[in-house]
Protein backbone atom coordinates (compact mmCIF):
# COMPACT_ATOMS: atom_id res chain seq x y z
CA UNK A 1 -30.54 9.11 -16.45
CA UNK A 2 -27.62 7.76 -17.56
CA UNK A 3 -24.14 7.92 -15.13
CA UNK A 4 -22.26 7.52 -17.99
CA UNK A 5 -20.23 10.26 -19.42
CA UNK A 6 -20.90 12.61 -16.65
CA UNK A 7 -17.75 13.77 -14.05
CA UNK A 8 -18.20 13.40 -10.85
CA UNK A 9 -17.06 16.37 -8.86
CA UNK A 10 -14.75 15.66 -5.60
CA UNK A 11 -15.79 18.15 -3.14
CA UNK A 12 -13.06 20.01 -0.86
CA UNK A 13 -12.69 18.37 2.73
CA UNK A 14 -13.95 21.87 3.75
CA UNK A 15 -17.36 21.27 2.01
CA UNK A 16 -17.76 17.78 3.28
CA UNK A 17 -17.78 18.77 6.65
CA UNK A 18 -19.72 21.37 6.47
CA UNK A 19 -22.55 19.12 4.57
CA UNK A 20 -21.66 16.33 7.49
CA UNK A 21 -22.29 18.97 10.41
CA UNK A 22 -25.83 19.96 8.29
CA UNK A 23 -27.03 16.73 8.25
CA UNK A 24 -25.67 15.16 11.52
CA UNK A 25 -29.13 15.44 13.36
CA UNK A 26 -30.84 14.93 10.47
CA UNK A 27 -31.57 10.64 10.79
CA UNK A 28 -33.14 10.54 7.59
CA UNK A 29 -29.77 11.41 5.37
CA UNK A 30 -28.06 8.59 7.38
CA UNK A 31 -28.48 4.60 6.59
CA UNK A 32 -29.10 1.99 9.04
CA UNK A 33 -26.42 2.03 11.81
CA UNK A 34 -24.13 -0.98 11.11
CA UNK A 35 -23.75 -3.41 14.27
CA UNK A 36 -20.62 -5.36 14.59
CA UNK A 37 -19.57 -8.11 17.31
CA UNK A 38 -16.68 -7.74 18.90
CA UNK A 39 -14.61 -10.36 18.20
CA UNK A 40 -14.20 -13.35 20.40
CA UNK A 41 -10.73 -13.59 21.67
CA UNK A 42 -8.90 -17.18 19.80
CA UNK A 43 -6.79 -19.69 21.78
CA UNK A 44 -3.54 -20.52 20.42
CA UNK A 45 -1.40 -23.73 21.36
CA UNK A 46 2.23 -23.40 20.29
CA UNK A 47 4.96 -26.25 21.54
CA UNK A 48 6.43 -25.58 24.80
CA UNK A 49 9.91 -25.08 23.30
CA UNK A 50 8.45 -21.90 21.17
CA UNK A 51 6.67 -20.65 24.37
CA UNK A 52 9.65 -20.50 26.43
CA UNK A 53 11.56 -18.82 23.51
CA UNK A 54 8.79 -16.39 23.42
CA UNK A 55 9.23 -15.95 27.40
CA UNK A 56 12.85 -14.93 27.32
CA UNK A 57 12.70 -12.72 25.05
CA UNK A 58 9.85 -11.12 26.30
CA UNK A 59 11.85 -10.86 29.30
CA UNK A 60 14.28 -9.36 26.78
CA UNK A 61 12.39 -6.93 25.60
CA UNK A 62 11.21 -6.11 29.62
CA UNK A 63 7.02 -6.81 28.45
CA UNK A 64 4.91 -8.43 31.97
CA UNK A 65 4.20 -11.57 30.31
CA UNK A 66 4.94 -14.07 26.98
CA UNK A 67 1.37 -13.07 25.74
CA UNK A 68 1.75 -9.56 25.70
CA UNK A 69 5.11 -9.54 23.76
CA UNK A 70 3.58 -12.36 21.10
CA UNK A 71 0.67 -9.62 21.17
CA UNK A 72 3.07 -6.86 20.38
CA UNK A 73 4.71 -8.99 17.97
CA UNK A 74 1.65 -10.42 15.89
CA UNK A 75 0.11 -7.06 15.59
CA UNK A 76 3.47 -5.89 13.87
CA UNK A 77 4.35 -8.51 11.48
CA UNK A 78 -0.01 -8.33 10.51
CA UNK A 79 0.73 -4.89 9.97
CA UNK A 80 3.46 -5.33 7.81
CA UNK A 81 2.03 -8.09 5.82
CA UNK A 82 -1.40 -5.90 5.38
CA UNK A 83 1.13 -3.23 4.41
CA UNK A 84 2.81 -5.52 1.29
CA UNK A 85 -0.33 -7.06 0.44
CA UNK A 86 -1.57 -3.22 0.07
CA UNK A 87 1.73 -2.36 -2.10
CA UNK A 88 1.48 -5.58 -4.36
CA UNK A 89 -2.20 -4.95 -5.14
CA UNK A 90 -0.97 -1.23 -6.08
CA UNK A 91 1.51 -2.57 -8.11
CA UNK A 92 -0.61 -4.75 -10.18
CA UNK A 93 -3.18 -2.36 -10.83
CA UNK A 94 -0.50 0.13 -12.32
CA UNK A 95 1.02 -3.34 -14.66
CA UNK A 96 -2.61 -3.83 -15.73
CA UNK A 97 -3.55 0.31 -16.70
């Protein structure tokens, strides 16, 4: 049967749960559970004179240690910069329509 010129229907939220609570014991209409290792935690050497920036201003910004504020920091900007990459690929697939 061919998928092609057939609509696919988007069900209400409503309707998905209730078809998610039906089946939830039901380990047939599930696949096969992914498994995923947590990730190993990765050393990072920076100069000394970055490291003791870092320090004051975590100090500034009154976090317990260098690493936690870098932390802080690195999650952020990652955020941001999944954020843009998000936006741009957005933006090029409205260009292209």
């Amino acid at each position: 049967m061919s998928t092609r010129g057939r609509i696919k229907k988007k069900l209400p939220e409503k309707d998905i749960d209730q078809l998610v609570v039906s089946q939830a014991n039901d380990n047939a209409a599930w696949e096969k559970p992914v498994r995923v290792q947590k990730a190993k935690p990765a050393a990072l050497s920076i100069p000394a004179d970055l490291a003791a920036r870092a320090a004051f201003l975590a100090r500034l910004h009154r976090k317990t240690s260098a690493e936690e504020w870098l932390r802080h920091i690195i999650r952020e900007r990652v955020e941001l910069e999944e954020a843009a990459f998000v936006g741009a690929k957005h933006d090029l697939a409205a260009k292209t329509r």
